[in-house]
Protein backbone atom coordinates (compact mmCIF):
# COMPACT_ATOMS: atom_id res chain seq x y z
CA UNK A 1 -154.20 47.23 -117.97
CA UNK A 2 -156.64 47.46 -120.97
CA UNK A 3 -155.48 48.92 -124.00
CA UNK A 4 -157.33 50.54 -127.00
CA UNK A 5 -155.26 50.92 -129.78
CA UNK A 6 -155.12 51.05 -133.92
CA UNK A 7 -155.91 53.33 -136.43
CA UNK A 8 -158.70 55.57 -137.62
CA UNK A 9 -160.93 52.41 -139.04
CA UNK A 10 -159.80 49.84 -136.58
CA UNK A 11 -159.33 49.47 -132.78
CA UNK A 12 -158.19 46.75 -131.06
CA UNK A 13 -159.21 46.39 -127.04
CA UNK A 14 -156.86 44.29 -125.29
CA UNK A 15 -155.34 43.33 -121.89
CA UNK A 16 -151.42 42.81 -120.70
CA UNK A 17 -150.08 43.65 -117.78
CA UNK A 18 -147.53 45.68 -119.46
CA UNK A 19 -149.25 46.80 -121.89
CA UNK A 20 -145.95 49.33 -123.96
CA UNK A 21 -144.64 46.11 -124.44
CA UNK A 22 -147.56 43.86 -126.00
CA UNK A 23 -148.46 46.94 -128.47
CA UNK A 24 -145.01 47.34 -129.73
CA UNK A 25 -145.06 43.39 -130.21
CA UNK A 26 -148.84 43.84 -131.93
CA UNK A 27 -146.95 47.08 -134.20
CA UNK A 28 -144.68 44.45 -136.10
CA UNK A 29 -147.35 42.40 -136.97
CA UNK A 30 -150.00 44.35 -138.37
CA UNK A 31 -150.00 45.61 -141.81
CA UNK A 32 -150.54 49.36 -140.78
CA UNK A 33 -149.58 51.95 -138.37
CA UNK A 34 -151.11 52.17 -135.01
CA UNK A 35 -151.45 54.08 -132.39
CA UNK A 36 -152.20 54.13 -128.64
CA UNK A 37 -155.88 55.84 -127.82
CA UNK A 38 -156.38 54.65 -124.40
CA UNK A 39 -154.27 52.40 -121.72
CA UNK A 40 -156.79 52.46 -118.58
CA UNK A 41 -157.20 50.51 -115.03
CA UNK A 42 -158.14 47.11 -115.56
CA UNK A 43 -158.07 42.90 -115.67
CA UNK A 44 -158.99 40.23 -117.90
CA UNK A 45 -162.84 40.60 -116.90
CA UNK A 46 -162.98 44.02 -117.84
CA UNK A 47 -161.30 43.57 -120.98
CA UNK A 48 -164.17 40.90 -121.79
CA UNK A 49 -166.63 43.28 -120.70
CA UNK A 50 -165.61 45.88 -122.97
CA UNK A 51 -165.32 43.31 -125.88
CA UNK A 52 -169.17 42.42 -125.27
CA UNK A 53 -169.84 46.22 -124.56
CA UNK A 54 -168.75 46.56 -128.43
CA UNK A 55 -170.12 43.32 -129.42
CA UNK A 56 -172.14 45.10 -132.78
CA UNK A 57 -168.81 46.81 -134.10
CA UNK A 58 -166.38 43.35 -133.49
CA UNK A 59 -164.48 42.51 -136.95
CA UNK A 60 -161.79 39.95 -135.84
CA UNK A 61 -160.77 38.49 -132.41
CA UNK A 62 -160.33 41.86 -130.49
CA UNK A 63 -160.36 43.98 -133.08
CA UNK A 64 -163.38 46.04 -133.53
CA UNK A 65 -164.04 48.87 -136.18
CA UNK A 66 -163.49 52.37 -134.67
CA UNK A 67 -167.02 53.77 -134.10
CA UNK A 68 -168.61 56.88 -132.93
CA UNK A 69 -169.14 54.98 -129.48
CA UNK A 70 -166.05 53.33 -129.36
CA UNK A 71 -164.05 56.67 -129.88
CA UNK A 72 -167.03 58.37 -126.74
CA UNK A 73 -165.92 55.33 -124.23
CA UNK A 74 -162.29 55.67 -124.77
CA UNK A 75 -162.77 60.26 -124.18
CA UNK A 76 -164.71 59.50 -121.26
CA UNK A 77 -162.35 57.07 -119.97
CA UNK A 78 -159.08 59.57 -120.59
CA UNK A 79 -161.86 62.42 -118.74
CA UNK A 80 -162.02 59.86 -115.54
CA UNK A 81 -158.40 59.01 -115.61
CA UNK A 82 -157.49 62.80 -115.77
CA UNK A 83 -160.03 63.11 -112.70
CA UNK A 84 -158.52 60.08 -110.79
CA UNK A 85 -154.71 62.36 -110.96
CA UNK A 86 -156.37 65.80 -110.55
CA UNK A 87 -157.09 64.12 -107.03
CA UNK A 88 -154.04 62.41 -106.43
CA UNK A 89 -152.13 65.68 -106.84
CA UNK A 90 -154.94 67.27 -105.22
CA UNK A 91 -153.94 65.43 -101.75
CA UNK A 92 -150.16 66.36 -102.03
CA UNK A 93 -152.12 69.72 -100.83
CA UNK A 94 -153.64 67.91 -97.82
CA UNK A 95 -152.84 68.50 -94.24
CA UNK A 96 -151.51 72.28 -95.67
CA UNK A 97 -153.56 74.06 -92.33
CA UNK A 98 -151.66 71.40 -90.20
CA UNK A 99 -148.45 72.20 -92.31
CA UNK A 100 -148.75 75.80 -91.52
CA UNK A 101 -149.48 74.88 -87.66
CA UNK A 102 -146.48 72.60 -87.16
CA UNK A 103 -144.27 75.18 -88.90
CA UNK A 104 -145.46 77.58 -86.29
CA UNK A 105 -144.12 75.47 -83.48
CA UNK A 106 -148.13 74.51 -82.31
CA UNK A 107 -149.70 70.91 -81.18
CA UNK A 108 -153.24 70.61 -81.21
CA UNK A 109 -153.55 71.12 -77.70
CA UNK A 110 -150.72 74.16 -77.42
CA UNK A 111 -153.27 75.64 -80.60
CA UNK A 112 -156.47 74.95 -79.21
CA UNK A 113 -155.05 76.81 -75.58
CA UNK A 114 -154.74 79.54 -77.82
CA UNK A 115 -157.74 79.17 -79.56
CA UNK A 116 -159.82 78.29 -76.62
CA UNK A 117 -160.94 75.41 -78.47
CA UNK A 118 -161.08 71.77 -77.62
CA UNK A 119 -157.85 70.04 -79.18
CA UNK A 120 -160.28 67.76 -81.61
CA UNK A 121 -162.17 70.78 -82.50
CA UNK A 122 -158.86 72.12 -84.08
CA UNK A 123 -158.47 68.74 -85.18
CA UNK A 124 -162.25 69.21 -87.16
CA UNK A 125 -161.37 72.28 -88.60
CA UNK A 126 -158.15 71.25 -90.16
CA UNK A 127 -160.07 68.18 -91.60
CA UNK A 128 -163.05 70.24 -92.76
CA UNK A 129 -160.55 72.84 -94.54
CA UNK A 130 -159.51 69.75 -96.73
CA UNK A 131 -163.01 68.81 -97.28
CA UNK A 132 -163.85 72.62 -98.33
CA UNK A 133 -166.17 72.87 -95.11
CA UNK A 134 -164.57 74.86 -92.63
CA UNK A 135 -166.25 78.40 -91.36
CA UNK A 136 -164.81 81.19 -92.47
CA UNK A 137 -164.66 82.84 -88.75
CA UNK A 138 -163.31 80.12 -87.36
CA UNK A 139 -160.52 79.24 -90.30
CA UNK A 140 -159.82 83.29 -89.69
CA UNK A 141 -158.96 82.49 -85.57
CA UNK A 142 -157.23 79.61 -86.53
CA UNK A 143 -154.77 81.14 -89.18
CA UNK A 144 -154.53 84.27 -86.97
CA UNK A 145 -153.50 81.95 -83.71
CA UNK A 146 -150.71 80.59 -85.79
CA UNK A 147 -149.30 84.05 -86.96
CA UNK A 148 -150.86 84.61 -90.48
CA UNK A 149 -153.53 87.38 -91.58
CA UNK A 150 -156.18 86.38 -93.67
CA UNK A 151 -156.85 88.62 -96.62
CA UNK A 152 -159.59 89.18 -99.60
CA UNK A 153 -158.05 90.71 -102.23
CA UNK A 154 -159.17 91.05 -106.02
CA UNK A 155 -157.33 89.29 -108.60
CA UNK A 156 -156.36 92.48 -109.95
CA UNK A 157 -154.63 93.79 -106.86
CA UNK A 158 -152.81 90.17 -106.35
CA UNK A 159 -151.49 89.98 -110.37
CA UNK A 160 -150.50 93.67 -109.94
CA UNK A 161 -148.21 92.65 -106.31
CA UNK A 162 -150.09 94.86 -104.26
């Protein structure tokens, strides 16, 4: 793991593989307090990468004074890590149409009978529902097959219980 820590002049870009530990040991020895800005995915290369990125703004060993730049890598980096575990509990959601259909006692084959669809077609639209690409008409058949209505309703209606 690389780590970016310090204070609000200096910054210090590092890499341990358990990183809470090396930056409590680096706390004792440095003259002022610091603080964590950044721990992010990555190994000694990319540690050296990031030391070269910031080559201009070095001071001492791997500590670098806190620039403009510095302090725009380390917010995009939190942005991209915040992606990476939107989409990890984004897939705890995946698999919810085949969820609903296994609930409801269906295969794919029992569900496409019922559908009159080809048992990998059902498969498809499942898969395309994760994706955000299923048809509308067809996602309607589907969730009607299994026992549920589909409904538009405006936001209004919903926060009001109707």
């Amino acid at each position: 793991m690389i780590y970016f820590i310090g204070n609000d002049e200096y910054i210090k870009i590092g890499y341990s593989s358990n990183p809470i530990d090396r930056i409590n040991c680096i706390a004792e020895g440095v003259p002022f307090k610091i603080s964590i800005h950044a721990i992010i995915e990555g190994d000694e290369a990319q540690e050296k990468y990031m030391q070269q990125l910031f080559e201009k703004y070095h001071v001492n060993r791997e500590w670098f004074s806190f620039s403009d730049e510095i302090k725009e890598f380390i917010t995009q980096q939190k942005l991209l890590a915040e992606e990476r575990q939107q989409k990890k509990r984004n897939k705890k959601f995946f698999g919810y149409l085949k969820q609903l259909r296994l609930q409801a006692g269906y295969t794919l084959y029992s569900l496409g009978r019922e559908m009159d669809m080809h048992p990998t077609w059902v498969d498809d639209l499942e898969r395309n529902y994760e994706r955000g690409s299923v048809q509308l008409k067809r996602l309607v058949k589907y969730l009607d097959a299994i026992g549920y209505e589909f409904k538009i309703v405006k936001k209004e209606d919903v926060n009001k219980g109707l």
